[in-house]
Protein backbone atom coordinates (compact mmCIF):
# COMPACT_ATOMS: atom_id res chain seq x y z
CA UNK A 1 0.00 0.00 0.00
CA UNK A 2 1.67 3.23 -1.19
CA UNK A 3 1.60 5.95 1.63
CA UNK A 4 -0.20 9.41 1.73
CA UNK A 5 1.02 11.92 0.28
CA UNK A 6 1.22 14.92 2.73
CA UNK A 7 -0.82 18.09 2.22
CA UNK A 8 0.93 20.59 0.06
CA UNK A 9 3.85 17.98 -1.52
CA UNK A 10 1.87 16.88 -4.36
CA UNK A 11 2.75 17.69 -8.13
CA UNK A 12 -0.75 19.77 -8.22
CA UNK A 13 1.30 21.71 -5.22
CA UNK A 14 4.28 21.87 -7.09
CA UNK A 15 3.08 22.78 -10.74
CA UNK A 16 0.55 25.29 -9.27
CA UNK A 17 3.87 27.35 -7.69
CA UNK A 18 6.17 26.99 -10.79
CA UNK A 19 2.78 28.47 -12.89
CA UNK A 20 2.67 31.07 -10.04
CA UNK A 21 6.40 31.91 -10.54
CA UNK A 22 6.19 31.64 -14.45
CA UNK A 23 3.27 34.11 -14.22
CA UNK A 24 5.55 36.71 -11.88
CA UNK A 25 8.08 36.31 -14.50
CA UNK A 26 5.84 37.17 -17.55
CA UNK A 27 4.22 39.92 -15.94
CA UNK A 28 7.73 42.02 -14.77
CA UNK A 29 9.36 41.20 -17.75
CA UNK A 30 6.33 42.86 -19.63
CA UNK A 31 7.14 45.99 -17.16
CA UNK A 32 10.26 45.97 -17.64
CA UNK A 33 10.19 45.50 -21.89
CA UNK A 34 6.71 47.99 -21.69
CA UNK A 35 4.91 45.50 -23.00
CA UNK A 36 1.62 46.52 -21.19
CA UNK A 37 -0.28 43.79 -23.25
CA UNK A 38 1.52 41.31 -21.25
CA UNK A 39 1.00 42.58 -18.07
CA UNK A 40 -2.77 43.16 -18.62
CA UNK A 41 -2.71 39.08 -19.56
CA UNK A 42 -0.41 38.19 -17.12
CA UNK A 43 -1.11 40.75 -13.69
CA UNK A 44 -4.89 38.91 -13.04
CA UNK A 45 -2.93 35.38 -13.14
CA UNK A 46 -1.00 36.37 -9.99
CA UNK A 47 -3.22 35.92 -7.40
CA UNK A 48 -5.82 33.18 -8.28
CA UNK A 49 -2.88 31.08 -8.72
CA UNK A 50 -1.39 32.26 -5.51
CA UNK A 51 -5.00 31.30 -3.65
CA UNK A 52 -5.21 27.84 -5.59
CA UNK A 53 -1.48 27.11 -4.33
CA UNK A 54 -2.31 27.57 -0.87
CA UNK A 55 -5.66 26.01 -1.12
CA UNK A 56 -3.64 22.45 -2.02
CA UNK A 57 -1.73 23.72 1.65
CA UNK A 58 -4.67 23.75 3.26
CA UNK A 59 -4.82 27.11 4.09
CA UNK A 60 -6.59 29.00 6.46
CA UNK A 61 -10.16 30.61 5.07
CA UNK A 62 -9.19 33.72 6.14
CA UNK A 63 -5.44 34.02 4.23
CA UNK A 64 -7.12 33.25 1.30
CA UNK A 65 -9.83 36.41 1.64
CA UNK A 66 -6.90 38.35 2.03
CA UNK A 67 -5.42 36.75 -1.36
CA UNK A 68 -8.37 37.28 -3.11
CA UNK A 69 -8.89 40.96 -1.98
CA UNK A 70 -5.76 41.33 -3.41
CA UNK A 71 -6.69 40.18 -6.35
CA UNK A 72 -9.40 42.43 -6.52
CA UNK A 73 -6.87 45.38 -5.84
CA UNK A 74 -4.76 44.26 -8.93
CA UNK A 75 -7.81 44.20 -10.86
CA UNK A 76 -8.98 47.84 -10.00
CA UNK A 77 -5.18 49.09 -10.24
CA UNK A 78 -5.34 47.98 -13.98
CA UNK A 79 -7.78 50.96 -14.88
CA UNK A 80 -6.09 54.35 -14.39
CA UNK A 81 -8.82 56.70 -12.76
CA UNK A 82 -9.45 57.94 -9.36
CA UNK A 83 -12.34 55.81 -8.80
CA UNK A 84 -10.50 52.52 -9.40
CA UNK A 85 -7.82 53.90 -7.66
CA UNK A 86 -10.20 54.14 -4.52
CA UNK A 87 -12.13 50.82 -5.20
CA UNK A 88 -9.13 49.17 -5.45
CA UNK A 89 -7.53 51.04 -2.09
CA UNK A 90 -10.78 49.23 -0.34
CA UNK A 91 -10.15 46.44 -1.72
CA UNK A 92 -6.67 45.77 -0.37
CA UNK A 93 -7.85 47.50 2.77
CA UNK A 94 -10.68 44.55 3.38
CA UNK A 95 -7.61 42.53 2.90
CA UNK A 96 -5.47 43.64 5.58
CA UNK A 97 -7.85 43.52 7.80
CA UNK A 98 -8.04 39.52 7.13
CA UNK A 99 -4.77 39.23 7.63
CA UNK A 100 -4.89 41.22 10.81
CA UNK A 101 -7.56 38.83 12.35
CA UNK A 102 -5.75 35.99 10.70
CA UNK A 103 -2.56 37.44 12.89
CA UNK A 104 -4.80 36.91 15.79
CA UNK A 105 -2.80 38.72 19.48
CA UNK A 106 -0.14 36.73 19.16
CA UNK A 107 3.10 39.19 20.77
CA UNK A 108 5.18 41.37 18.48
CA UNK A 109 8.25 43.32 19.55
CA UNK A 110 7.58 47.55 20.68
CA UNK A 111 10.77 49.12 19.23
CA UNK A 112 9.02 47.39 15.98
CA UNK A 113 5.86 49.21 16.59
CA UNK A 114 7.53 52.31 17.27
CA UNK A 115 9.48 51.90 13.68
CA UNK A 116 6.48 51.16 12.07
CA UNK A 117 4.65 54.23 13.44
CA UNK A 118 7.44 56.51 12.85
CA UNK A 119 7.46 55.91 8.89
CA UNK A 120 3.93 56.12 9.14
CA UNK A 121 3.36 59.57 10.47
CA UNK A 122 6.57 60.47 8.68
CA UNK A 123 5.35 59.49 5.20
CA UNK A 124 1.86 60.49 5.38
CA UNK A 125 3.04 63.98 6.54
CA UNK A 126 5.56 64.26 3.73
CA UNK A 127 2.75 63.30 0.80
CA UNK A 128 0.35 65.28 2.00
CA UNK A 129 0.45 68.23 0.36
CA UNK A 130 1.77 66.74 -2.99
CA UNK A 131 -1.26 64.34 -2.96
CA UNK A 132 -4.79 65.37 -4.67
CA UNK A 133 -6.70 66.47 -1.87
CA UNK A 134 -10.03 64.34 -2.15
CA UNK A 135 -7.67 61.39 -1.75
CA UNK A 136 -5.47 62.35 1.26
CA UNK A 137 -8.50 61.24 4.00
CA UNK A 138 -8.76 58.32 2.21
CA UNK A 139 -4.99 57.41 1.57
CA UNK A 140 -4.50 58.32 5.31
CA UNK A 141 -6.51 56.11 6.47
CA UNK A 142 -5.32 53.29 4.43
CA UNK A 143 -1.95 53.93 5.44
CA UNK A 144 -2.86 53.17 8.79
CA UNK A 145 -4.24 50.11 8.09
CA UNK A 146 -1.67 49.10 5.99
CA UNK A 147 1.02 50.05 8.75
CA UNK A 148 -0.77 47.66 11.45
CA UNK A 149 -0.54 44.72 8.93
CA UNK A 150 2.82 44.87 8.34
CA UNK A 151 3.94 45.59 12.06
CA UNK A 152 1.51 43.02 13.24
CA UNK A 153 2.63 40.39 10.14
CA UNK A 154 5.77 39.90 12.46
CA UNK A 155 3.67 37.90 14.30
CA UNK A 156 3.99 34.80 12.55
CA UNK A 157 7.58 35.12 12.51
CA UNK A 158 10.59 36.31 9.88
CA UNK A 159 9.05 35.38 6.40
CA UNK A 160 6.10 36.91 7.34
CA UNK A 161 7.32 40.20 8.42
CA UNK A 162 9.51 40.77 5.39
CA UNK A 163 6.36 40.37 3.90
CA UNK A 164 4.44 42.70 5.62
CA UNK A 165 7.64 45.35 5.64
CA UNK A 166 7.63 44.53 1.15
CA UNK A 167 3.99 45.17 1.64
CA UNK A 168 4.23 48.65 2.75
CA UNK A 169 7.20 49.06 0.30
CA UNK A 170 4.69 48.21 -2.58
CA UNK A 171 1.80 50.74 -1.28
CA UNK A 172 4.47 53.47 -0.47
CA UNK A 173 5.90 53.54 -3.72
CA UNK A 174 2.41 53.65 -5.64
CA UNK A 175 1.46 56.47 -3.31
CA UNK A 176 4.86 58.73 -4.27
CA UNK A 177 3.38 58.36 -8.10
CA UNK A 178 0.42 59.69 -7.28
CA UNK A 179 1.98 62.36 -5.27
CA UNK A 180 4.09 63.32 -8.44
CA UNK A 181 7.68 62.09 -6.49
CA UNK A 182 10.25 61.59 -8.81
CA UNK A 183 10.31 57.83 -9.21
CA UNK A 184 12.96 55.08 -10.25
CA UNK A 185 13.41 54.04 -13.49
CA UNK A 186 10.66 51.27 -14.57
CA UNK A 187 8.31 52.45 -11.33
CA UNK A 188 5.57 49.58 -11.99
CA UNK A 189 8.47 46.91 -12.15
CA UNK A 190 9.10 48.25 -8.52
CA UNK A 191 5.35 48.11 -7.64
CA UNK A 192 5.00 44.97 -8.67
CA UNK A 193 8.31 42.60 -7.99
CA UNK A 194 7.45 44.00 -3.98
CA UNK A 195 4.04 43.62 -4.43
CA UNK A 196 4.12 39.76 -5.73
CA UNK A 197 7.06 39.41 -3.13
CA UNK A 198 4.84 40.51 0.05
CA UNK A 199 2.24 38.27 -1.12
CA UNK A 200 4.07 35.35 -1.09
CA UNK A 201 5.89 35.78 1.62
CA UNK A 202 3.16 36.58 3.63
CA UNK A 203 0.84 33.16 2.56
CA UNK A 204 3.78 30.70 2.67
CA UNK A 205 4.44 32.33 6.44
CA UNK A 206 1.13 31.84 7.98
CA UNK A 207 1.37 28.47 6.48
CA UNK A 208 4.73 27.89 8.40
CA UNK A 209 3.94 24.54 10.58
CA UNK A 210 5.86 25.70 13.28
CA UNK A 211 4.05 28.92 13.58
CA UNK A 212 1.05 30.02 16.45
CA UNK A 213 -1.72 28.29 14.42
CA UNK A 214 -0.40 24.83 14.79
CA UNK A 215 -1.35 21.85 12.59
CA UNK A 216 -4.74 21.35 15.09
CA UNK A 217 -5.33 24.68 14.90
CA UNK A 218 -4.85 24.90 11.43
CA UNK A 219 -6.66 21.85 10.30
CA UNK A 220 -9.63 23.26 11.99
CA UNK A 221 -9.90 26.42 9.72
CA UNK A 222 -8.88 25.11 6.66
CA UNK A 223 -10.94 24.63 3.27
CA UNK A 224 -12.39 20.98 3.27
């Protein structure tokens, strides 16, 4: 009798990350040649194949919400107006705060915190006058709420608070476009490789056996 094959070690596991990772590589080497055509194919890929990686890990219900919120974000972000802009702002915002409950009160370090709030009343005072002014409220707010997720991502350990920290990285370089900041050469390239980054790292972290959630724990809040 052959034995089981563990969750997440199959070759659907395995061919669903190398289509995730040939998908990353099609859509920044679009960026990077300006071939927007191939971004626009290869951008909405990213997360559904993200979510149906993690699904085969039996991930929790909640890390895939924030996935797919993300995806919804992407989506939004592909149309350049103010009012996707601000859809897909909620968007990511609904999925930070699924990642914040999914962080649960597990302890994370104060000097962090203090970091964390430091750039965040640093940057949002620098933009402000540079950004339009019926989205500063709005981008305020979300900077807040991105700020807790990435402090609070260092919950579930190293891996997950780079990707919290690549996160922020992501969301602080879109907002310096918007604010008219000079920018690096190839700014969505930037966007996106910390974007796609923070993603991952953040879903293969809360999937970390060894982390708070446990393999009980986990089992009980998985997809079945």
């Amino acid at each position: 009798m052959r034995p089981a094959v563990p969750p997440g070690s199959g070759p659907a596991t395995r061919a669903l990350l190398v289509a995730f990772a040939a998908a990353t590589a099609v859509d920044l080497g679009s960026l990077l040649a300006d071939w927007h055509t191939g971004h626009l194919i290869a951008k909405p890929l990213l997360m559904p194949l993200l979510v149906a990686y993690v699904i085969t890990r039996r991930a929790p219900r909640l890390l895939i919400a924030a996935l797919l919120f993300g995806w919804g974000g992407d989506l939004a972000l592909l149309f350049d107006a103010d009012p996707a802009f601000l859809i897909g702002m909620g968007s990511f915002a609904a999925g930070h705060v699924c990642y914040l409950v999914l962080f649960g009160r597990r302890r994370t370090g104060p000097l962090l915190g203090a970091a964390y709030a430091a750039a965040l009343l640093s940057t949002v005072t620098l933009l402000w006058g540079d950004l339009p002014a019926e989205l500063r409220i709005p981008v305020a707010g979300y900077s807040l709420l991105l700020t807790a997720m990435a402090y609070r991502s260092s919950a579930l350990g190293r891996r997950a608070g780079l990707g919290g920290a690549l996160f922020l990285l992501s969301d602080t370089l879109i907002a310096t476009g918007v604010a008219e900041w000079p920018q690096l050469p190839r700014p969505d390239f930037w966007v996106m490789a910390t974007y796609v980054a923070a993603q991952y790292l953040l879903a293969t972290g809360a999937l970390a056996p060894e982390r708070a959630y446990g393999r009980e724990a986990l089992q009980g809040s998985t997809i079945s």
